[in-house]
C-alpha atoms as a PDB file:
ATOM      1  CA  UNK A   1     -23.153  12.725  11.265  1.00  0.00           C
ATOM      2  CA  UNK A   2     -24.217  10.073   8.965  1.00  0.00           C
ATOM      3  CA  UNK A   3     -21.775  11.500   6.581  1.00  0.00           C
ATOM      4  CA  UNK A   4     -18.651  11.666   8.506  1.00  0.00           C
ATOM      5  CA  UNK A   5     -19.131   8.450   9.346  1.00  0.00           C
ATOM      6  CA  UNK A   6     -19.281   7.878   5.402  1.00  0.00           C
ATOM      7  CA  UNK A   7     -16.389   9.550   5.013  1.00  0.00           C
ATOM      8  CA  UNK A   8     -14.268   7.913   7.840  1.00  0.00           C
ATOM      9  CA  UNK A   9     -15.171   4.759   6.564  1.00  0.00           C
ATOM     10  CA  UNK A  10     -14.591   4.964   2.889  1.00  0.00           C
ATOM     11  CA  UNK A  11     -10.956   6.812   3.904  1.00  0.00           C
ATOM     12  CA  UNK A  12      -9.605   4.307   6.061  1.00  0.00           C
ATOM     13  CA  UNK A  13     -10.692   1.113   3.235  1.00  0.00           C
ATOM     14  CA  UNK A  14      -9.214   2.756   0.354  1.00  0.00           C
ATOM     15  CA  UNK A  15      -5.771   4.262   2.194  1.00  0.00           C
ATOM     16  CA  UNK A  16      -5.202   0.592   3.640  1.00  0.00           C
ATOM     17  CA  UNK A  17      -5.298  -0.971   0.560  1.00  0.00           C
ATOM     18  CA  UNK A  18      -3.373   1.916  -0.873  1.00  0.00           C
ATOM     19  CA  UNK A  19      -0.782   1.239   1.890  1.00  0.00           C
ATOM     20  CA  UNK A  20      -0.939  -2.415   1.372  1.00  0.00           C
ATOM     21  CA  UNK A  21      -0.069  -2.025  -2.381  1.00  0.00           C
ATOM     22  CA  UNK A  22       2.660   0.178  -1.232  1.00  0.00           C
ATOM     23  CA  UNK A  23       4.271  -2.003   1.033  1.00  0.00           C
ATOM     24  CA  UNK A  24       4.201  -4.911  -1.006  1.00  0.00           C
ATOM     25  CA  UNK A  25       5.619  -3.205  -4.242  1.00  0.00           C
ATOM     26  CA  UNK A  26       7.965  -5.305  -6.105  1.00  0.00           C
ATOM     27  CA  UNK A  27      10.004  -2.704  -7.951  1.00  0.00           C
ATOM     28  CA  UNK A  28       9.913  -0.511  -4.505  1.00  0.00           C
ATOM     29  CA  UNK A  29      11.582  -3.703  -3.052  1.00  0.00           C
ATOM     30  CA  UNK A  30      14.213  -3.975  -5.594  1.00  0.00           C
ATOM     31  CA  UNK A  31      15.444  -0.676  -5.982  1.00  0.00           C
ATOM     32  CA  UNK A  32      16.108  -0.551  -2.247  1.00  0.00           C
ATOM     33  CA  UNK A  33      17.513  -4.329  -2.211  1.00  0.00           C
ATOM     34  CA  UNK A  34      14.954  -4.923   0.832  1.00  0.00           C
ATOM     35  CA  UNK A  35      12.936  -7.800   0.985  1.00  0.00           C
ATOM     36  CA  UNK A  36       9.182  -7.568   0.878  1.00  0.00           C
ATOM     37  CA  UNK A  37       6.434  -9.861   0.901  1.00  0.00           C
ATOM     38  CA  UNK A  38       5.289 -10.331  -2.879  1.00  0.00           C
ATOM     39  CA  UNK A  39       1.834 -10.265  -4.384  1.00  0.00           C
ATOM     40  CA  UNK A  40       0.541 -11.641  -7.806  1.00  0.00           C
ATOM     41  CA  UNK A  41       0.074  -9.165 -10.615  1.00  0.00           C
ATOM     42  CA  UNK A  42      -4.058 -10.480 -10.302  1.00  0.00           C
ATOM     43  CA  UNK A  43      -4.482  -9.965  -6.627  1.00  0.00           C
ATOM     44  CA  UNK A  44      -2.772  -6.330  -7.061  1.00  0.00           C
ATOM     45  CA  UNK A  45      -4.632  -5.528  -9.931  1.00  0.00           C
ATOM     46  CA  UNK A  46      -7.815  -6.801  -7.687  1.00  0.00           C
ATOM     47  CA  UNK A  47      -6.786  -4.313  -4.883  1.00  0.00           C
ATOM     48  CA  UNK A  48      -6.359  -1.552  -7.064  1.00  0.00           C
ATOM     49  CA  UNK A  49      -9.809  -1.846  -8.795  1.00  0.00           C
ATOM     50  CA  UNK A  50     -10.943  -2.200  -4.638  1.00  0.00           C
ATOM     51  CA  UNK A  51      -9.306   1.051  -3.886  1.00  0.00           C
ATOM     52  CA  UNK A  52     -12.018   2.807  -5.907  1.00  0.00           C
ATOM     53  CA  UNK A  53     -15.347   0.701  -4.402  1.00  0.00           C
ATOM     54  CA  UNK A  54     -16.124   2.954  -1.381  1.00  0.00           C
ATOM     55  CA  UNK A  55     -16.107   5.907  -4.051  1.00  0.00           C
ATOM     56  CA  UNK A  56     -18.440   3.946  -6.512  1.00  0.00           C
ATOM     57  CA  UNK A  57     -20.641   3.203  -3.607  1.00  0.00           C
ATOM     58  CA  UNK A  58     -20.706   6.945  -2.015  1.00  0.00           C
ATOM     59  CA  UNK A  59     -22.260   8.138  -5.574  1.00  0.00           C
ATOM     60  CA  UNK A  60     -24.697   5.193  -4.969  1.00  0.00           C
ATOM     61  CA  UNK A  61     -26.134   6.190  -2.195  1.00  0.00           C
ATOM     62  CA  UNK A  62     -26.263  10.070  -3.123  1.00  0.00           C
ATOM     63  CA  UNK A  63     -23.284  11.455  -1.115  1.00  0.00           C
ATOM     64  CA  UNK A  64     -21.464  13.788  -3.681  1.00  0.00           C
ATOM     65  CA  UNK A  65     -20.049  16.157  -1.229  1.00  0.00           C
ATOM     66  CA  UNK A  66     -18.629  13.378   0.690  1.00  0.00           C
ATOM     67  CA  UNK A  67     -17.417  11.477  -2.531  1.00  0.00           C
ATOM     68  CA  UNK A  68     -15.421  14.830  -3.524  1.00  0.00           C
ATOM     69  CA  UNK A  69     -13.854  15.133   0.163  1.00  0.00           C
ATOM     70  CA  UNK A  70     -13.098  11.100  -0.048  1.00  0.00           C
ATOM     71  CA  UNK A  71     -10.938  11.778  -3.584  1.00  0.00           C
ATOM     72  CA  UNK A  72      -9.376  14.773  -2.232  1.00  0.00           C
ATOM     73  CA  UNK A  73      -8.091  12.684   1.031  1.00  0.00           C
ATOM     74  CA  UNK A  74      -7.427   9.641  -1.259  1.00  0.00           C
ATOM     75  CA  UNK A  75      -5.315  11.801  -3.482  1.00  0.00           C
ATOM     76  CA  UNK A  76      -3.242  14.059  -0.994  1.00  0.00           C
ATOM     77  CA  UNK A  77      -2.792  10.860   1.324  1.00  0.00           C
ATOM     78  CA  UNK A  78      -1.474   8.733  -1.740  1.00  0.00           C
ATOM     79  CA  UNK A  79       0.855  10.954  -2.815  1.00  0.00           C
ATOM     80  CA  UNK A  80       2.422  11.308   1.008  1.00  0.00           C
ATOM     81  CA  UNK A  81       2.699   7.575   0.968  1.00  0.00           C
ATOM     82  CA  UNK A  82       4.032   7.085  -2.461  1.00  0.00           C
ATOM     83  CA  UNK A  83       6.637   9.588  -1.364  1.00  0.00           C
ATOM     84  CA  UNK A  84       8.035   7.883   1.475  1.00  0.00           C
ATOM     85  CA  UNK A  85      11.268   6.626   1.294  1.00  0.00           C
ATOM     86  CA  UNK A  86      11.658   2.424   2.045  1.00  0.00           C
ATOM     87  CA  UNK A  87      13.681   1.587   5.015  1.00  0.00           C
ATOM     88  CA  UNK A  88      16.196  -1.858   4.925  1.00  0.00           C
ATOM     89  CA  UNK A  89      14.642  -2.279   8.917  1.00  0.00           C
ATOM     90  CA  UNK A  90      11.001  -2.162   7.646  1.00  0.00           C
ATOM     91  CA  UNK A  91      11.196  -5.022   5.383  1.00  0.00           C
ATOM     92  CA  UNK A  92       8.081  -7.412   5.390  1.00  0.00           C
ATOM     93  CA  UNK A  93       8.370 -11.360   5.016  1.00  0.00           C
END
């Protein structure tokens, strides 16, 4: 049980963030001549490097099988999110 929890929990941090970096892509934004809210090349690098913590800290505390199921979701899940299309009406100020 322990480890679904794990898993839920180190899912749902790193595909926020992942979704956060999405929506608040600069050359996304640009492309689709939509205006979105802008964040500094630091702070995105910052989130980025976050994205990867709950993995770091699965190996830390022994969970391997859940690690492996974590970067399988992380992976599939990005991919469906990078491959959305942006929308003029969900713009972000």
């Amino acid at each position: 049980m322990m480890s679904l929890a794990s898993f839920l929990l180190a899912s749902a941090f790193s595909l926020a963030i992942i979704w956060l970096l999405r929506v608040s892509d600069a050359k996304l934004a640009r492309t689709a001549k939509i205006k979105r809210m802008q964040l500094s090349p630091t702070l995105r690098f910052i989130l980025a490097a976050c994205v990867c913590l709950p993995g770091a800290i699965l190996i830390a505390i022994g969970h391997s099988g859940v690690f492996l199921s974590w970067f399988g979701t992380l992976t599939v899940i990005g991919w469906l999110i990078a491959l959305q299309r942006p929308r003029p009406e969900s713009s972000i100020s």
